[in-house]
N, C-alpha and C. Protein backbone atom coordinates (compact mmCIF):
# COMPACT_ATOMS: atom_id res chain seq x y z
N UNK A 1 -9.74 -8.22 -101.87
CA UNK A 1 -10.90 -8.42 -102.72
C UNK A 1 -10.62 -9.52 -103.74
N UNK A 2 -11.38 -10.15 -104.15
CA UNK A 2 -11.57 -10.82 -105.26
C UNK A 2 -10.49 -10.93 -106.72
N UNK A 3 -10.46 -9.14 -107.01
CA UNK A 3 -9.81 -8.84 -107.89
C UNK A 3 -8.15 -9.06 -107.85
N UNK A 4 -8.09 -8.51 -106.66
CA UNK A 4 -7.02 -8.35 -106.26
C UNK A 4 -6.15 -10.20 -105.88
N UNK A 5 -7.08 -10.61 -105.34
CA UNK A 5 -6.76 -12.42 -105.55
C UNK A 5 -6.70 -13.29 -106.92
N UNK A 6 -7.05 -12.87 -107.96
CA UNK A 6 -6.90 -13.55 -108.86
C UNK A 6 -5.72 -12.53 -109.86
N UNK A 7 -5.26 -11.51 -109.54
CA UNK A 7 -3.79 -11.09 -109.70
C UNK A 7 -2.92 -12.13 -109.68
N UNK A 8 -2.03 -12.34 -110.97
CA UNK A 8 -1.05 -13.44 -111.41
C UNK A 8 0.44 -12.34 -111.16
N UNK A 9 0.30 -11.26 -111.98
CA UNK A 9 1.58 -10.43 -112.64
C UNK A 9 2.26 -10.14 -110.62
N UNK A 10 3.57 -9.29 -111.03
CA UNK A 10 4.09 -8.69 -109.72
C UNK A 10 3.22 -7.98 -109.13
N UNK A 11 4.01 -7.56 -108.34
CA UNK A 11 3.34 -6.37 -107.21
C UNK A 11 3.04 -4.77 -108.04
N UNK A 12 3.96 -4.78 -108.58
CA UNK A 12 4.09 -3.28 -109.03
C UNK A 12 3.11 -3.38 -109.85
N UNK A 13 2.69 -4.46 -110.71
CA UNK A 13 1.83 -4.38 -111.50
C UNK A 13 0.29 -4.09 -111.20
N UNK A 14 0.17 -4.65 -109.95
CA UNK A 14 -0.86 -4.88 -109.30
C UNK A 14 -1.42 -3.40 -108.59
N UNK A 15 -0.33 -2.80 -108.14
CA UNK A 15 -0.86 -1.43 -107.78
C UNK A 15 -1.04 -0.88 -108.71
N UNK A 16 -0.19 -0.88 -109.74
CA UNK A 16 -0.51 0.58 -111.16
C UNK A 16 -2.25 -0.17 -111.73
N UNK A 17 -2.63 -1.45 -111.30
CA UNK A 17 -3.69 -1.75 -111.80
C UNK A 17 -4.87 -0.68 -111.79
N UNK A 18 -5.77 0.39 -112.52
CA UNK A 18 -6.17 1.12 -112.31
C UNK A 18 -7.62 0.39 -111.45
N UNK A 19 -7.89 -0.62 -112.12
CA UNK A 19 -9.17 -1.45 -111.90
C UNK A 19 -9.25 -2.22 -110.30
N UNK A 20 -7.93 -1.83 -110.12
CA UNK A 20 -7.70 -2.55 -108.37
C UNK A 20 -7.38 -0.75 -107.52
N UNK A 21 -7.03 0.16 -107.67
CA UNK A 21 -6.54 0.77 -107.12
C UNK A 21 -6.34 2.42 -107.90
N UNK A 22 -7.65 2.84 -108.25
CA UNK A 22 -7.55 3.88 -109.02
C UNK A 22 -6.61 4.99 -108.12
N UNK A 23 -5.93 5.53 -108.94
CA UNK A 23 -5.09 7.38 -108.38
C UNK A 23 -3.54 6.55 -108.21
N UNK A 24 -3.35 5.52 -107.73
CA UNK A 24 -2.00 4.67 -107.73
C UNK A 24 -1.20 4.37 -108.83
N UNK A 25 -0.33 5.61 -108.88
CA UNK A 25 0.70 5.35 -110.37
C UNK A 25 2.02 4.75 -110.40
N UNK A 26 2.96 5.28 -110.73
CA UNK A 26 4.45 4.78 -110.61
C UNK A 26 4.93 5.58 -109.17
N UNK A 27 5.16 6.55 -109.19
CA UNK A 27 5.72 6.62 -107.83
C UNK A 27 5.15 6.51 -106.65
N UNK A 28 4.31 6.68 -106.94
CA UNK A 28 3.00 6.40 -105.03
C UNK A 28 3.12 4.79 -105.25
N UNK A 29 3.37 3.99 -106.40
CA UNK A 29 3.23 2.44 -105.49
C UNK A 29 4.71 2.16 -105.45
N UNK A 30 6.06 3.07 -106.09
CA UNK A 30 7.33 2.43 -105.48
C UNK A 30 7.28 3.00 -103.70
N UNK A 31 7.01 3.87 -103.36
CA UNK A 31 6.64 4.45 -102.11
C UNK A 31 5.97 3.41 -101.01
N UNK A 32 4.66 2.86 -101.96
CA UNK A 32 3.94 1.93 -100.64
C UNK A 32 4.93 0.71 -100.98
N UNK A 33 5.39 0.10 -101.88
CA UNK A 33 6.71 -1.44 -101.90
C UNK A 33 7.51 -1.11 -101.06
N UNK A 34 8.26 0.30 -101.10
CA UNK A 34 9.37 0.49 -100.01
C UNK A 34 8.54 0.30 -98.45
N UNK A 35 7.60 1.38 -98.43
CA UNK A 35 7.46 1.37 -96.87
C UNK A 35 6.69 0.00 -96.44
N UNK A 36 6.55 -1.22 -97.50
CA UNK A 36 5.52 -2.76 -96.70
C UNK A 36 6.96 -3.33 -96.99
N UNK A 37 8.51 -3.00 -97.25
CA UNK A 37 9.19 -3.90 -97.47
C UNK A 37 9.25 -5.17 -98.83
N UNK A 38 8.64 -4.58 -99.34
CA UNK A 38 8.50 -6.07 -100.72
C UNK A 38 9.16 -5.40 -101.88
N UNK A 39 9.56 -6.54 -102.63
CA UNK A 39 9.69 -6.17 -103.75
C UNK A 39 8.88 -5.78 -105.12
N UNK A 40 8.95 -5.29 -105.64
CA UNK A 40 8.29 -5.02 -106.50
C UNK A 40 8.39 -6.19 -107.76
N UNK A 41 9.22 -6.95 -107.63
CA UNK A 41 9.20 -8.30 -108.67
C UNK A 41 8.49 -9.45 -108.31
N UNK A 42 8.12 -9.38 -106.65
CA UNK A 42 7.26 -10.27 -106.21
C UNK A 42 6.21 -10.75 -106.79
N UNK A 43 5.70 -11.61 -106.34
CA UNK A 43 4.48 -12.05 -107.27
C UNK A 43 3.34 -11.91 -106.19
N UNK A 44 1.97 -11.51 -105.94
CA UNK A 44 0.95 -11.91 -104.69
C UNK A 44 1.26 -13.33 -103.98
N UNK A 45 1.16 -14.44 -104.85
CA UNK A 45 0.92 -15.40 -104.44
C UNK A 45 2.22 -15.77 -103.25
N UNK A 46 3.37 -15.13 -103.44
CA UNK A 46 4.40 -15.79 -102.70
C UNK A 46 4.18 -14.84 -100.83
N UNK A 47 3.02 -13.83 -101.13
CA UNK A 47 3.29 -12.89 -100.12
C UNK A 47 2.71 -13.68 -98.80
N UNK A 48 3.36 -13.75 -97.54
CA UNK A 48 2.35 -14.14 -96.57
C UNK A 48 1.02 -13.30 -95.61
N UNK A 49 1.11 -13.81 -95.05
CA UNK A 49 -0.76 -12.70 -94.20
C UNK A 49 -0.20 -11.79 -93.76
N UNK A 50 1.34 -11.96 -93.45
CA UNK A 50 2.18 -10.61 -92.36
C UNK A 50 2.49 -9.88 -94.01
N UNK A 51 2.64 -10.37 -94.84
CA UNK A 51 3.31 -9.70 -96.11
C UNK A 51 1.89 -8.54 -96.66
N UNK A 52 1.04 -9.38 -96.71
CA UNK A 52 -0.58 -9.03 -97.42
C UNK A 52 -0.88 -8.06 -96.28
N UNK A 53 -0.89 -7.88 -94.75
CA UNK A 53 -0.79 -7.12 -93.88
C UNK A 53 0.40 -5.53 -94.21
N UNK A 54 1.08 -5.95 -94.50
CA UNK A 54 2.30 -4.97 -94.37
C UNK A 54 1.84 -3.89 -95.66
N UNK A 55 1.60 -4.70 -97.08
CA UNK A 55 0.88 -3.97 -98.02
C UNK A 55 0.34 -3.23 -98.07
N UNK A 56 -1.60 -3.89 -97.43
CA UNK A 56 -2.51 -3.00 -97.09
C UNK A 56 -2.19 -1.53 -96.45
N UNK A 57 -1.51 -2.02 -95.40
CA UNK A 57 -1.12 -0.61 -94.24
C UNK A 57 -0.38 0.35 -94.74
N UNK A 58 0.46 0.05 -95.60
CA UNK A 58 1.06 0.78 -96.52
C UNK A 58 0.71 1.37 -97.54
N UNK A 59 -0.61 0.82 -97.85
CA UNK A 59 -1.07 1.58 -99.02
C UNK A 59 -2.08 2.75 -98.43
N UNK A 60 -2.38 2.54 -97.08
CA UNK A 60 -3.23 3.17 -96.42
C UNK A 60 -2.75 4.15 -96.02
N UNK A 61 -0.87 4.01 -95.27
CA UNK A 61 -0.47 4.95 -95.11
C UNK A 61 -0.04 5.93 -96.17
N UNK A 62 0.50 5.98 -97.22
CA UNK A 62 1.13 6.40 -98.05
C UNK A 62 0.06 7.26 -98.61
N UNK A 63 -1.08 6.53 -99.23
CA UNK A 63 -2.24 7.42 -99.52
C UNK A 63 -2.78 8.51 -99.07
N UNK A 64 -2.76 8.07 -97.29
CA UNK A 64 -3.57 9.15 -96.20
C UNK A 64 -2.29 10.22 -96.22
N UNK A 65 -1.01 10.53 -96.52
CA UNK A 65 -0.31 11.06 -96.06
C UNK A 65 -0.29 11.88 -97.22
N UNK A 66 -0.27 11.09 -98.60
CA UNK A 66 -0.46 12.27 -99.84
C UNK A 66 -1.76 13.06 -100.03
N UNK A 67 -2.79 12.31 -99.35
CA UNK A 67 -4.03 13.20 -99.63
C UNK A 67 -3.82 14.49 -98.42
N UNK A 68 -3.28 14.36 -96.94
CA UNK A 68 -3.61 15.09 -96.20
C UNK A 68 -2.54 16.49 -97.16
N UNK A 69 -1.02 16.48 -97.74
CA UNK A 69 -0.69 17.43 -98.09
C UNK A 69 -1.43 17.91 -99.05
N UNK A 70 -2.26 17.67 -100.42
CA UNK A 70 -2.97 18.30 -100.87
C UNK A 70 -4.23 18.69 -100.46
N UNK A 71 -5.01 18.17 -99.42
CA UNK A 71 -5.77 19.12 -98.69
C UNK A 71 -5.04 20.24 -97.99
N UNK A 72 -3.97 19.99 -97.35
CA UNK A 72 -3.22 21.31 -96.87
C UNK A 72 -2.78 22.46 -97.92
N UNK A 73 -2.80 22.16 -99.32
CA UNK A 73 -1.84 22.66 -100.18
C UNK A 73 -3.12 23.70 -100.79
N UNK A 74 -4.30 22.96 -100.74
CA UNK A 74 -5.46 23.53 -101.20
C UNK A 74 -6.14 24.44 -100.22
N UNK A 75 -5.88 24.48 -98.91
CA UNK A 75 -6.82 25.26 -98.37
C UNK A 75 -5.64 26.52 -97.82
N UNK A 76 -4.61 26.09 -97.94
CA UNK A 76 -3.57 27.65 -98.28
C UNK A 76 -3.44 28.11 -99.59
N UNK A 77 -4.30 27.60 -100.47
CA UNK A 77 -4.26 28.35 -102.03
C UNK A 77 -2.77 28.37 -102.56
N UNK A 78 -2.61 27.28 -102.24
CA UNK A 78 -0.92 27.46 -103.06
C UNK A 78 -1.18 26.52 -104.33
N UNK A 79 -0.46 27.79 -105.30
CA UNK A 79 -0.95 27.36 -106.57
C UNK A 79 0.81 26.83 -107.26
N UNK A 80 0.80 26.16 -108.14
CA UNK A 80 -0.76 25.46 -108.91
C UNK A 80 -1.13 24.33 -108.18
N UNK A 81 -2.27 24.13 -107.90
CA UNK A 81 -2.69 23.06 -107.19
C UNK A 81 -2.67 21.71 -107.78
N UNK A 82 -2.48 21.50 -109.20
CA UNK A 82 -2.32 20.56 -109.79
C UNK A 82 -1.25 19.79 -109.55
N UNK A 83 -0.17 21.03 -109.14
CA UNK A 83 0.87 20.27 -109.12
C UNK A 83 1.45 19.55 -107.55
N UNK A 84 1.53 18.16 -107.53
CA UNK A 84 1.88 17.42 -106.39
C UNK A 84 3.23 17.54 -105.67
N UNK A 85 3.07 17.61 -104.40
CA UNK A 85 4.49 17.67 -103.33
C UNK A 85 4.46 16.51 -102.70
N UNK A 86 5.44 15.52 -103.12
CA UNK A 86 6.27 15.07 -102.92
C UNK A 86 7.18 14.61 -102.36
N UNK A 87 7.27 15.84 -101.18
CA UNK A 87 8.73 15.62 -100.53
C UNK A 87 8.58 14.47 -99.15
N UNK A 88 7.51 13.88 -99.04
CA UNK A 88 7.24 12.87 -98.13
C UNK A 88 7.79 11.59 -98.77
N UNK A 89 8.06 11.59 -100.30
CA UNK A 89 8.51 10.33 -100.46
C UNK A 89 10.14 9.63 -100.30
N UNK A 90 10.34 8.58 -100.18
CA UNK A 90 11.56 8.08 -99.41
C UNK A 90 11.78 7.48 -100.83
N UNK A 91 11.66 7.03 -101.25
CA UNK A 91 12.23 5.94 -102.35
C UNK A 91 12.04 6.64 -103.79
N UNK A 92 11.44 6.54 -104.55
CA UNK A 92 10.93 7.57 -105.68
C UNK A 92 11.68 8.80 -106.19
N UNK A 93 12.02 9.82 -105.43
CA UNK A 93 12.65 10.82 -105.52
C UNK A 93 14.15 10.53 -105.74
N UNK A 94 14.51 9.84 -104.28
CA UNK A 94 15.86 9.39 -104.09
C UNK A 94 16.37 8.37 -105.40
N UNK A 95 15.54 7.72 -106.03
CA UNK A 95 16.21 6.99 -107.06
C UNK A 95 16.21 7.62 -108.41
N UNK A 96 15.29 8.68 -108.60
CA UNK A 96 15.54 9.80 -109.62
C UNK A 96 17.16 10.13 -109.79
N UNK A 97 17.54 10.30 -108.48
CA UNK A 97 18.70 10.93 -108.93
C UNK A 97 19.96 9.68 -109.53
N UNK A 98 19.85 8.83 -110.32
CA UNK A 98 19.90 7.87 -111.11
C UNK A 98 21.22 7.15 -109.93
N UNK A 99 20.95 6.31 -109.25
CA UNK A 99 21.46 5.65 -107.99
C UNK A 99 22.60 6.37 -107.37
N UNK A 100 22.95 7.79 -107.15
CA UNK A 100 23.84 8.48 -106.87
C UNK A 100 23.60 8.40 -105.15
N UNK A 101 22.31 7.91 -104.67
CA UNK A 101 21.29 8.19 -103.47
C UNK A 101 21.09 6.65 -103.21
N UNK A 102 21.18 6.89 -102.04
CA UNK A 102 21.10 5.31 -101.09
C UNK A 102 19.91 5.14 -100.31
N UNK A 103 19.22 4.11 -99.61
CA UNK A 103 18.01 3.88 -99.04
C UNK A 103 18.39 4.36 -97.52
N UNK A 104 17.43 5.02 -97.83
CA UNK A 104 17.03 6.37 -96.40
C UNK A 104 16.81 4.75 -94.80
N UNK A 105 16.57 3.91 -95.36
CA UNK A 105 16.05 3.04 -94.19
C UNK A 105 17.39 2.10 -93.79
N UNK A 106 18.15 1.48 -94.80
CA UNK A 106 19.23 0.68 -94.74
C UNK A 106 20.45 0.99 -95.46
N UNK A 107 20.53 2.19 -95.85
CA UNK A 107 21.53 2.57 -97.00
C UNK A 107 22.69 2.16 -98.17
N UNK A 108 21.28 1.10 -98.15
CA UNK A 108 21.93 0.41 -99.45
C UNK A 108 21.64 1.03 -100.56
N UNK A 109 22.15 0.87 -101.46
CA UNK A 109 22.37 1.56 -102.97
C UNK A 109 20.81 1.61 -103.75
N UNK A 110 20.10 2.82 -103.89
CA UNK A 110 18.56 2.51 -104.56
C UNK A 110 18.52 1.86 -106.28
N UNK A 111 18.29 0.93 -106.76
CA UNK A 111 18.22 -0.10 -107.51
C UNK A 111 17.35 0.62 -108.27
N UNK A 112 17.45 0.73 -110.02
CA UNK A 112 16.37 0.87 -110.82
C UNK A 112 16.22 -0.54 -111.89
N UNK A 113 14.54 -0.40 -112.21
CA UNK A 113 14.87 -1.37 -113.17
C UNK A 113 13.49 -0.74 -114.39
N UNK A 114 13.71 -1.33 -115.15
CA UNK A 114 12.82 -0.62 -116.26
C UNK A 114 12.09 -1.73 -116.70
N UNK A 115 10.33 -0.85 -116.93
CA UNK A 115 9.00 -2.07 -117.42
C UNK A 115 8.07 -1.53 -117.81
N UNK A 116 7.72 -1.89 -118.55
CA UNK A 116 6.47 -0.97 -119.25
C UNK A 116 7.03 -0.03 -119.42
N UNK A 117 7.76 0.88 -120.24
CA UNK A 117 7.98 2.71 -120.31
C UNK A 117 8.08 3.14 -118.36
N UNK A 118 8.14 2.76 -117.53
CA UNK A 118 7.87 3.40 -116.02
C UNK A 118 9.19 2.77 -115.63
N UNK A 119 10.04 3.57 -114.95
CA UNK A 119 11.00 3.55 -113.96
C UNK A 119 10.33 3.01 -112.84
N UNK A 120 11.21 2.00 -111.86
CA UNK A 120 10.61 1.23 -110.80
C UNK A 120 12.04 1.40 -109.66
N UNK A 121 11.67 2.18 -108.35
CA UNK A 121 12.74 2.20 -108.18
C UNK A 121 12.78 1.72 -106.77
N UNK A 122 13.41 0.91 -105.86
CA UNK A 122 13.71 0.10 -104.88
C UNK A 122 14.84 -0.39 -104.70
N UNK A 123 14.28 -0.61 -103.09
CA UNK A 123 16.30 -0.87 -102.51
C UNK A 123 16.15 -2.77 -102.41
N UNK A 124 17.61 -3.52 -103.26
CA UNK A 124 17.45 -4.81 -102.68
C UNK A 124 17.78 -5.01 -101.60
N UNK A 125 18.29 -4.18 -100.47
CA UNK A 125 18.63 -4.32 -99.28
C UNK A 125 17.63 -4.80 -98.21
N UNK A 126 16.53 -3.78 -98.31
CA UNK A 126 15.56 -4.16 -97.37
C UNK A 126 14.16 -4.52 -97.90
N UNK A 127 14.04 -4.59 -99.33
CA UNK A 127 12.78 -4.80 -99.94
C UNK A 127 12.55 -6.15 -100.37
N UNK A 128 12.26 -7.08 -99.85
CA UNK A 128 12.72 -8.75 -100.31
C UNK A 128 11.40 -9.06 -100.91
């Protein structure tokens, strides 16, 4: 879209954008960076059509996969429903545990870096 093309800042910035991508916070967009491969310091402009491709699909997947567990979570009444599961994520979780945990895809060492108050967490191994 439009919006999303005249995006200057990184990537990460660009997903937490609420105005590009409402419900997309800190860990659902280190999740879609890991699984399109990018970095999160990237900028749009450097991404190519296979890069801008890899994104999209990723944000598509990542999304469809967190919404289907809270529809599952909700129609077995498991409470509290407020509270989100998680355990589908690969990157996010694993770098919580403050780089003790390696990348589930290339097992290189999971990388934190700090911005805005939000932990950002990604592997430089396979996330270029």
């Amino acid at each position: 879209s439009a919006r999303i093309a005249k995006h200057r800042g990184e990537l990460k910035s660009l997903l937490r954008n609420q105005a590009v991508g409402a419900g997309i916070g800190n860990a659902y967009s280190d999740e879609i960076l890991w699984h399109a491969r990018l970095n999160p310091q990237r900028r749009l402009s450097t991404l190519s059509l296979e890069d801008r491709h890899a994104l999209y699909d990723s944000m598509r997947s990542v999304l469809s996969t967190s919404v289907a567990i809270a529809r599952d979570r909700y129609a077995r009444k498991l409470h509290p429903l407020h509270k989100q599961d998680r355990s589908f994520m690969n990157i996010h979780l694993k770098g919580q545990a403050k780089g003790k945990t390696s990348c589930p895809r290339c097992g290189h060492r999971i990388s934190v870096i700090h911005a805005r108050g939000a932990e950002t967490y990604f592997c430089r191994g396979c996330q270029k």
